[in-house]
Every structure is written in C-alpha cells, then in structure tokens.
Protein backbone atom coordinates (compact mmCIF):
# COMPACT_ATOMS: atom_id res chain seq x y z
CA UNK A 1 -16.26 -17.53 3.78
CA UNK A 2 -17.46 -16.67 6.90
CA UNK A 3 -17.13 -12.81 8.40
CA UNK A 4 -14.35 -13.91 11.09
CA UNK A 5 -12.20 -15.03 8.00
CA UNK A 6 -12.78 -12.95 5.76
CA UNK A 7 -11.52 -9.89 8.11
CA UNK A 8 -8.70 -12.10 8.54
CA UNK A 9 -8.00 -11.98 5.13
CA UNK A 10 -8.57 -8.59 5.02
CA UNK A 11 -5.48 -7.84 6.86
CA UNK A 12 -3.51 -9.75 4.98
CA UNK A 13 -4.04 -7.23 1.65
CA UNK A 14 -5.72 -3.89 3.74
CA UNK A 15 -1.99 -2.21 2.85
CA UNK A 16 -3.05 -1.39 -0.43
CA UNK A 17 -5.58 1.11 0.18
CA UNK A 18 -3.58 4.40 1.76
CA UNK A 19 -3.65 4.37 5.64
CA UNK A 20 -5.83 1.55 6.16
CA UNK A 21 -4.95 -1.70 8.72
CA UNK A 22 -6.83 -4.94 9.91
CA UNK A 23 -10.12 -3.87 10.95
CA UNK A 24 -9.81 -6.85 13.95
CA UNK A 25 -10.40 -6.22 17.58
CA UNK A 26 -8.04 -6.41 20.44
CA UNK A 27 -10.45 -8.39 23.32
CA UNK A 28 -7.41 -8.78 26.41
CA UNK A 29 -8.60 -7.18 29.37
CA UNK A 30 -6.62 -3.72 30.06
CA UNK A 31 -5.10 -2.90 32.93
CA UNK A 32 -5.89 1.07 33.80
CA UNK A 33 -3.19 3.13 33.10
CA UNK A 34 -3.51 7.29 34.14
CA UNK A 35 -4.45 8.65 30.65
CA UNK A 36 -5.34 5.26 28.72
CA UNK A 37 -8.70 4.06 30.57
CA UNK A 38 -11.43 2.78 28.73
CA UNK A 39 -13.32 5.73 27.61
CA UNK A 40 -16.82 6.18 25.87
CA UNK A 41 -16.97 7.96 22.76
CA UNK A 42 -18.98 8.68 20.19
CA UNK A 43 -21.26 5.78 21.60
CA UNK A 44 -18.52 3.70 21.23
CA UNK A 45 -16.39 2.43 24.35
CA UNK A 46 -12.68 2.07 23.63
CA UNK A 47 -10.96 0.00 25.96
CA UNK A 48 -8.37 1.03 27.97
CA UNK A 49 -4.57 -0.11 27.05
CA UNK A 50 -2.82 -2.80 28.93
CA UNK A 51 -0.02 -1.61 30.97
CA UNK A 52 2.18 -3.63 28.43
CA UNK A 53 1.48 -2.16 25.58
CA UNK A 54 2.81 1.07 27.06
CA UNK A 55 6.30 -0.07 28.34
CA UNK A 56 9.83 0.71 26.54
CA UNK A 57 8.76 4.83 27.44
CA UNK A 58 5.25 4.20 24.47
CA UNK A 59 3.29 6.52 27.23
CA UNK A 60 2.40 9.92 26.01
CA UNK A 61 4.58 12.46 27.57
CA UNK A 62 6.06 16.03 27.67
CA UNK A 63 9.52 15.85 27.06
CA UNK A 64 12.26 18.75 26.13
CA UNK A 65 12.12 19.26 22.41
CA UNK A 66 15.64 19.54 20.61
CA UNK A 67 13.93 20.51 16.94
CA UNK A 68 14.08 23.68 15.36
CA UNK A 69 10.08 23.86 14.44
CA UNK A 70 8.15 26.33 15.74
CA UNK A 71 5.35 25.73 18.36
CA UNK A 72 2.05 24.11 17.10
CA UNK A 73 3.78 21.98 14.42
CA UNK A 74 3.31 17.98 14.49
CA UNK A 75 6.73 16.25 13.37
CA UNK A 76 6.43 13.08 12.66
CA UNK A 77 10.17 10.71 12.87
CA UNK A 78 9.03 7.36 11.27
CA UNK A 79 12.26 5.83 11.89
CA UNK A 80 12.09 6.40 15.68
CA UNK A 81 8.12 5.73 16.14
CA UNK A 82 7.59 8.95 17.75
CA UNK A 83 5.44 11.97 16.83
CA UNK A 84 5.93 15.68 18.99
CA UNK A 85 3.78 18.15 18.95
CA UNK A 86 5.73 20.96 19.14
CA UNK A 87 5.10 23.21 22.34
CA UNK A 88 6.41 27.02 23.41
CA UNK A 89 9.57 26.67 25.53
CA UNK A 90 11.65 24.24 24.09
CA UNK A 91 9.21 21.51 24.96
CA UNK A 92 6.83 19.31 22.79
CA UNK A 93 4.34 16.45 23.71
CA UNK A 94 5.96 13.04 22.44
CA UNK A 95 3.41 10.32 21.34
CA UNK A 96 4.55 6.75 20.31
CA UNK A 97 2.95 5.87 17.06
CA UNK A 98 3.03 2.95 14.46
CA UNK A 99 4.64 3.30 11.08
CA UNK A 100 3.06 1.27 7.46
CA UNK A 101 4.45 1.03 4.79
CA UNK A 102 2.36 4.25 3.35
CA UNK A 103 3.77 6.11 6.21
CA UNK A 104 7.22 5.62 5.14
CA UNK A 105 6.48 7.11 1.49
CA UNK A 106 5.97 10.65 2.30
CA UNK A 107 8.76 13.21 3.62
CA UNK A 108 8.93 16.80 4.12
CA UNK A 109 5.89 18.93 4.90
CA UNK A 110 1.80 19.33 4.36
CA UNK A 111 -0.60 20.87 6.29
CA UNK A 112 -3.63 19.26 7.59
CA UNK A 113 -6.94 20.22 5.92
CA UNK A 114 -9.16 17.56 7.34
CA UNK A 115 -10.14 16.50 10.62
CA UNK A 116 -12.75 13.41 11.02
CA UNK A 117 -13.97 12.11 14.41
CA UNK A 118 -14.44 8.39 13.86
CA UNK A 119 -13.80 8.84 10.44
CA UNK A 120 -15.29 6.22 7.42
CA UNK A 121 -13.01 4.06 5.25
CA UNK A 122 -13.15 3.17 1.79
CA UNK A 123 -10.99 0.67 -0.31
CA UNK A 124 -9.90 1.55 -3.68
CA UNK A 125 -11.34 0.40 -6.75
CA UNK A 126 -8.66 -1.66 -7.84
CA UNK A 127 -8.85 -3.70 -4.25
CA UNK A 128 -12.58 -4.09 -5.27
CA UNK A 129 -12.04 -5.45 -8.31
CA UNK A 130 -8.90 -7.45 -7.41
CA UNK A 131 -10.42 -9.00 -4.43
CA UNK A 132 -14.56 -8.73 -4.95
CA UNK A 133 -14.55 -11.38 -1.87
CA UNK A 134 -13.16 -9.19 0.48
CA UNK A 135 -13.99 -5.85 -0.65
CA UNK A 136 -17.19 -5.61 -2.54
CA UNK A 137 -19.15 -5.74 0.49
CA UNK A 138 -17.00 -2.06 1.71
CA UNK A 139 -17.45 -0.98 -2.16
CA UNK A 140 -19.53 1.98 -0.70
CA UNK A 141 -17.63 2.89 2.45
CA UNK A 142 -17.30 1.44 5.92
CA UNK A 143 -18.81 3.49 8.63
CA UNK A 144 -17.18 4.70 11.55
CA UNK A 145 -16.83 2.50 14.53
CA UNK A 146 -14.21 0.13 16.59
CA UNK A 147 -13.50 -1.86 13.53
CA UNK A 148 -12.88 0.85 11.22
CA UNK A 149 -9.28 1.02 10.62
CA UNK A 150 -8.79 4.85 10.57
CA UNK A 151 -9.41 4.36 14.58
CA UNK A 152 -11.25 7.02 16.67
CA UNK A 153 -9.77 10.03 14.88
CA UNK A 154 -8.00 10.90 11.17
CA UNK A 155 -5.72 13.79 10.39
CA UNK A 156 -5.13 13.84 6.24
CA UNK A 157 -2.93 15.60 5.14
CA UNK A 158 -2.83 17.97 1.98
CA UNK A 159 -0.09 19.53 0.04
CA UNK A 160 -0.41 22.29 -2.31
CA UNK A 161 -4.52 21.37 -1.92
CA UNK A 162 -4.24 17.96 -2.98
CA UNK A 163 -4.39 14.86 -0.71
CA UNK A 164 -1.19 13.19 -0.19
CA UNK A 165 -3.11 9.80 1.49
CA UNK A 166 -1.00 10.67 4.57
CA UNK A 167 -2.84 10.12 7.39
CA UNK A 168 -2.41 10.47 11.04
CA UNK A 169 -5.19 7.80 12.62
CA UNK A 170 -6.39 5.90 15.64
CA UNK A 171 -6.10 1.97 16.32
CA UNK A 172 -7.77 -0.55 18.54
CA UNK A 173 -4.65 -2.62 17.72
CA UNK A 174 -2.34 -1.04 21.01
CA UNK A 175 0.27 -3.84 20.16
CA UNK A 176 1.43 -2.62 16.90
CA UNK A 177 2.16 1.05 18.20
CA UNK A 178 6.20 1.36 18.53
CA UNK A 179 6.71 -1.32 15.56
CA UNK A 180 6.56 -1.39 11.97
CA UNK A 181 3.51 -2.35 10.44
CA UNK A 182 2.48 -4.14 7.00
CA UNK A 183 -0.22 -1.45 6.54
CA UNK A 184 -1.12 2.09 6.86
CA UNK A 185 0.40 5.73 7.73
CA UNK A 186 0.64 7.25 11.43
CA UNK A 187 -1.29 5.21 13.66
CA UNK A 188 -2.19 6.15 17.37
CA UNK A 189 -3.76 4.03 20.56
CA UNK A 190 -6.88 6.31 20.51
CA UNK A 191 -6.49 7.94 23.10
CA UNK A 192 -3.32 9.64 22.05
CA UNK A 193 -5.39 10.19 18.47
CA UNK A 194 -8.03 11.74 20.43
CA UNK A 195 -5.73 13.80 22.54
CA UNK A 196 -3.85 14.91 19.71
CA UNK A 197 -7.23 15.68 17.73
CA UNK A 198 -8.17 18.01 20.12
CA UNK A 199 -5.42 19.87 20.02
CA UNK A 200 -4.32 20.38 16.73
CA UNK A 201 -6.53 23.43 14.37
CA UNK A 202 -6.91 23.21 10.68
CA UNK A 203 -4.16 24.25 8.61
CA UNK A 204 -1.48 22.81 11.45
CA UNK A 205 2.08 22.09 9.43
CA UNK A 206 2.93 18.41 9.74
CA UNK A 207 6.68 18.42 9.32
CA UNK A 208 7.96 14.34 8.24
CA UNK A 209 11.68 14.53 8.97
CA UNK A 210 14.27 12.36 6.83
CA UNK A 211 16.10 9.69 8.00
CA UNK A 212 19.11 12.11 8.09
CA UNK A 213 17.18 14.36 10.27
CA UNK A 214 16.22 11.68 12.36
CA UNK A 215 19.39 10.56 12.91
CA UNK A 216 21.08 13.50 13.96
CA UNK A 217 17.84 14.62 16.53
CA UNK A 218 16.98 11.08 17.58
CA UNK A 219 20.27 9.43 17.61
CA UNK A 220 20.62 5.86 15.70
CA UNK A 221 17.22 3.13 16.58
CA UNK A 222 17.11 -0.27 15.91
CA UNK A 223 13.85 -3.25 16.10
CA UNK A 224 14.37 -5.25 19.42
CA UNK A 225 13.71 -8.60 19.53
CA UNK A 226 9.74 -8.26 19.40
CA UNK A 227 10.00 -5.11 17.03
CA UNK A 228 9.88 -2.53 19.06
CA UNK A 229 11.85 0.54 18.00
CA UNK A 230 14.66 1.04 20.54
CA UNK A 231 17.80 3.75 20.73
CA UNK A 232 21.19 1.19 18.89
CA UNK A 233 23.41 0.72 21.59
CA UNK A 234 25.75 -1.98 22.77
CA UNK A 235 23.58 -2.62 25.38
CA UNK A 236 20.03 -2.53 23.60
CA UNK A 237 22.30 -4.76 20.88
CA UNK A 238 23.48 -7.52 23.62
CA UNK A 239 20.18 -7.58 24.80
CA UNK A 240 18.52 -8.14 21.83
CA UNK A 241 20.39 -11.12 21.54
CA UNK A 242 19.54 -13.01 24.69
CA UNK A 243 16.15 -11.68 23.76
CA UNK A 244 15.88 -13.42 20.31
CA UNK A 245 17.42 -17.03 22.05
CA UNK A 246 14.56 -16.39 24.59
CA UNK A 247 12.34 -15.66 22.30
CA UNK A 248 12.97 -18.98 20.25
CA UNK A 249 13.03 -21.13 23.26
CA UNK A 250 9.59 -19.69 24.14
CA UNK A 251 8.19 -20.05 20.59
CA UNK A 252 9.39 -23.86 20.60
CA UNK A 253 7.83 -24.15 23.76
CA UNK A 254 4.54 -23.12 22.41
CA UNK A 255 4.46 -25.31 19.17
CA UNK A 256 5.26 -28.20 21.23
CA UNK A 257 2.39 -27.80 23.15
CA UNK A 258 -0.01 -27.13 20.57
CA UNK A 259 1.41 -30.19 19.13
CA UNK A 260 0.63 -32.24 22.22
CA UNK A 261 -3.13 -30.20 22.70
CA UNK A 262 -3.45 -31.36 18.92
CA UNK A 263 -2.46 -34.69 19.11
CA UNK A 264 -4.62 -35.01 22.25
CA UNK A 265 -7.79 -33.89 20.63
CA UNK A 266 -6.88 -36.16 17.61
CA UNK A 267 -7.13 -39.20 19.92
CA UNK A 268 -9.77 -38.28 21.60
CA UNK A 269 -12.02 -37.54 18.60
CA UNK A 270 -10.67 -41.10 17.29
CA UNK A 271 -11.85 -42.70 20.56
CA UNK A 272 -15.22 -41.01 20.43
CA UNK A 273 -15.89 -42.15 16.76
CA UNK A 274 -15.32 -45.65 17.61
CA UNK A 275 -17.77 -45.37 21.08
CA UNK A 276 -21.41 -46.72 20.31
CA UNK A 277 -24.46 -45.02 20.58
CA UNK A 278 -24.73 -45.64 23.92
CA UNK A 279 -21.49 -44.43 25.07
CA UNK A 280 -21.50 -41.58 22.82
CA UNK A 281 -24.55 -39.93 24.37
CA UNK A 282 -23.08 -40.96 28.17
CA UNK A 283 -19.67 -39.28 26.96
CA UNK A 284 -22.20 -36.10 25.36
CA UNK A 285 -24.36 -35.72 29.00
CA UNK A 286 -20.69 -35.69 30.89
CA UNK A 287 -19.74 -32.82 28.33
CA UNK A 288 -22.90 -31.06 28.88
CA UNK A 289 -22.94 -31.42 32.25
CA UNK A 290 -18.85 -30.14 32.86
CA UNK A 291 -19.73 -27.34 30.04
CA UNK A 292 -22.53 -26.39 32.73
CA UNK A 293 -20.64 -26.61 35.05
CA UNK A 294 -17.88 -24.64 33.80
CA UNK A 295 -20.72 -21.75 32.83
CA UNK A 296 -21.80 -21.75 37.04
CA UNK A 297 -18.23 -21.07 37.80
CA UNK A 298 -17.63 -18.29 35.06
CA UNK A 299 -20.48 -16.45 35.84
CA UNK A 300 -19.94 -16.90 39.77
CA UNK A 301 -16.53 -15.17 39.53
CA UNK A 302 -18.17 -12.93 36.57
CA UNK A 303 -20.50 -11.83 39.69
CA UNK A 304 -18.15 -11.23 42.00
CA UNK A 305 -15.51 -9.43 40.46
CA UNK A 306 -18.36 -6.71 39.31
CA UNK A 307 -19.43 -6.63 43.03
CA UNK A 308 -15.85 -6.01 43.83
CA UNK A 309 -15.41 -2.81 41.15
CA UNK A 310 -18.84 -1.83 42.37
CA UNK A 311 -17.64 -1.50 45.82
CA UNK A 312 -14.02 0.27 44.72
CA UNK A 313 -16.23 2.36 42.74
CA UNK A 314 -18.50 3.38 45.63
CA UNK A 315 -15.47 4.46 47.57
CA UNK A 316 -14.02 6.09 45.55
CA UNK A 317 -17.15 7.94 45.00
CA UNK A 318 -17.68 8.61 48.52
CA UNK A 319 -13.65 9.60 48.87
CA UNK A 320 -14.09 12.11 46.00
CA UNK A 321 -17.28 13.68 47.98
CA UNK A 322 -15.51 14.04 51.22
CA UNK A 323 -12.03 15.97 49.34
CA UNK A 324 -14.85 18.02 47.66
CA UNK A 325 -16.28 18.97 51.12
CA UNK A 326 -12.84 19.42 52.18
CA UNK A 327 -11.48 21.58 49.52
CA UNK A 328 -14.86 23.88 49.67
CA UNK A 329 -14.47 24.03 53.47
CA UNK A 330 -10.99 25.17 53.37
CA UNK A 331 -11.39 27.91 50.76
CA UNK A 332 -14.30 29.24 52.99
CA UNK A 333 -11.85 29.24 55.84
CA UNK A 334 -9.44 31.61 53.83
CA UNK A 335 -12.04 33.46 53.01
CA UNK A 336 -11.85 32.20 49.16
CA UNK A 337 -15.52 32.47 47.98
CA UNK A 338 -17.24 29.31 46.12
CA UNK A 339 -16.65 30.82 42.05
CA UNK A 340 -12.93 30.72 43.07
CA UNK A 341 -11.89 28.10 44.46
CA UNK A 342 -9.20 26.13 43.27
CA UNK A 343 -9.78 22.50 41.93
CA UNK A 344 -9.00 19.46 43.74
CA UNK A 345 -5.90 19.25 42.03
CA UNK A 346 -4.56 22.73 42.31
CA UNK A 347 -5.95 22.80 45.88
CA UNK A 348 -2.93 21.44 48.25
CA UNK A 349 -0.57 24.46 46.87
C-alpha cells in the first residue's frame, strides 16, 4: 500500500485512539484573513485559512459572556462548536472548534496539567495490533509536525491526577472546525490553538457544560445543510431546506461530470490501445510536447504572481517605514521622547 493510501486509511479508523484525526493535509491556497495568515512555527509554516472556512461567525472573537464561570476558565459547549475563554467583565474570547466523537464523552470539569507545543501522537496498542498495516509503522510515536493530528498545540486534560484523554488540539484540517467530526476531542485551526496556548497557565479549569447547560446559555443549534452548527430557527430551518435541494442538484451535477470525464478517458485509452507503433509514439511526442507546454505556462504565471506579492510586499514595507517616521516625528513634536512613544496602532488617539 502506498503512503498516500495508507493515510487515507488511516482516517478512516484514527477515532479509536483518544483525540486523534486524519493526519492529511489541506493544500487550497488561503486567502489572508486578519488573525489567520500563514505563520511560521516551530520550523513549520502553517498556512493561513481560507476566508471560507471562517464564515457562519467561525472567526475568533470577543464577545459578552452570559456564563457564571469565573475569569480564566475555558468552557467548552460541544453541542454549539464553541469554546470561551472566560475574561474579567462579563466578557470571554469565543473560538469555533470541532467536536469527535471522544469529545462528546466527557462532561463536567478537569484542569489542564499538560501543555505540548507541536505535541507527538501515539496509537494505542490495540490499533497496532488490530491494524499492523496502518499502525505498526507509528508503534513508537509520531513526531510533531503538519501531519500530526494533535495540530500545532495540545491541552490534556486531568482529573483528580489522572488523564481523562480529553484533549484540546490544533488541525490543518480548517474545514472540519464548526462540524462534527468522526474522530477526536476539541480541535482548533492553529492559530486559535496557538492563541489559546498562550494564554492559558497550568492548572486552568476546563469547565464541559451539558447539553442542558448548553441549551439554556446557547439557545437550541442544529447541522445546516453542509454540517455546520447553526442557532434552530425557522429561518436557519427553511434555509436548510433549499440548501439540501441545492446541495443535491450540485452533487448530481458533479457525478455526471465525472461520469462524462470517465467515460472520456475510457475511450480515449481504448483508441490509443488500438493505434500502432507509429501512431502511438506521434500521439506520446504531442503529449509531451502540450505537457511542456502546459509546464511554460504554469511556471510563467508561477513567476509573475511572486513578482506581483514581491512588489505589494515592498510597499508595504516602504508604507510601514514612512508611518514609523511619521509616528516618531509627531511624538517629538509633542515633546513625547523616543522610550515613550505610542505604537503605530495606539498612535492616532
């Protein structure tokens, strides 16, 4: 089995070990979003979330907080797909997060007693000797790193001293946060895990409120049409509806294409085993030739869109020098020496 397939397979059965998810790799391009760029870590580079993967309000975000926790506590509503870290003032940082089916075994409260930056997995014993294929090659632990499924950052949490396999993690997989997953506990986009990481000490309560609780803090949720976890209300209802007849319209749509794309490459592979020798090596110089020239083109616009973001980059370089300049000037007008002058973004008041 080759290593593509067998990590395909892997996250087909990765829910038995606690907290752990497909160890596959997103590859889209992101769009930049304020707080979810690509960032280098670790020595690893973690690419930025798509703008899409953030709608339906999955941004992290201080909100007002309605609970009755004190400040510094994480509480974690699996049945809304949100986790708060509680703040002073009635307010609380809100992060979306993805829910496994380990995730929705624990309730109530632990404390976290570990705190691992790109933290190593390990599968279980009985997944080694269940599935040898998959998981004897992991027997001894797989390092930290972009295809780790623990993400960028793990949280465990303990109760009474002992390890409860609850987990609050990263993910390169940004399209499962908001939705219910086959696999794992609390998962993150990393940035959020690293954000959260950073702010949370040893010994922080994690509070993991019932579906009761939930219900009377959150209001009632509901999967939308793609999974997403949504407030239930006639309108999120309708639309979920016209969403799902959409949705199988689109899907149809799809298959019959790949259907056609199949069919097509059918025929021509029929037509190309019945071509002589002669033909076949005048149809393999075309290919080579339109493969070339298919490579020129790639790497053409390859070329120019990285002169392009070296040129934004290079203004924005040179804009950020001149509001430097600027704001240095300006506190030397009012008399504000060097040591105390405000940052750029504290500046303008």
């Amino acid at each position: 089995m080759t290593p593509i397939l067998r990590f395909l397979a892997l996250g087909a059965v990765l829910g038995l070990s606690a907290c752990a998810t497909s160890p596959s790799v997103e590859t889209a391009t992101p769009q930049t979003v304020p707080g979810y760029e690509a960032v280098e870590d670790g020595g690893f580079l973690i690419e930025a979330v798509e703008a899409r993967h953030l709608s339906g309000g999955r941004e992290r975000t201080e909100v007002a907080y309605n609970g009755t926790e004190k400040p510094g506590t994480i509480v974690v509503d699996t049945f809304a797909r949100k986790l708060y870290l509680v703040q002073e003032n009635g307010r609380a940082m809100r992060y979306s997060i993805a829910v496994g089916r380990e995730g929705l075994s624990f309730r109530g409260s632990g404390v976290i007693s570990r705190k691992e930056e790109w933290p190593a997995w390990q599968p279980t014993a009985n997944m080694v000797r269940t599935r040898p294929d998959l998981y004897a090659e992991f027997a001894g632990g797989m390092k930290g790193g972009l295809d780790n499924p623990l993400g960028a950052r793990a949280m465990y949490l303990y109760r009474d001293g002992r390890d409860t396999m609850f987990r609050i993690h990263g993910t390169i997989q940004n399209a499962t946060i908001g939705h219910a997953t086959s696999a794992g506990c609390i998962r993150l986009y990393n940035q959020d895990a690293i954000h959260l990481y950073n702010q949370v000490k040893m010994g922080t309560r994690v509070k993991v409120r019932s579906q009761a609780e939930s219900l009377e803090l959150e209001g009632p949720h509901m999967d939308d049409a793609w999974g997403l976890a949504v407030p239930e209300t006639p309108e999120t209802i309708a639309q979920k509806e016209l969403d799902l007849v959409a949705r199988a319209e689109q899907e149809a749509a799809e298959a019959k294409a790949a259907a056609e794309a199949a069919a097509k490459e059918a025929e021509e592979k029929a037509r190309y085993a019945a071509m002589t020798p002669e033909e076949r090596a005048k149809a393999d110089e075309k290919a080579a030739k339109e493969k070339e020239k298919a490579e020129a083109l790639a790497a053409k616009e390859k070329a120019k869109a990285e002169a392009l973001a070296a040129l934004e980059a290079e203004r924005a370089a040179k804009a950020a020098e001149r509001a430097e300049k600027k704001r240095l000037a300006d506190c030397k007008r009012k008399g504000i020496e060097e040591k105390d002058c405000p940052a750029l973004e504290n500046a303008e008041g």
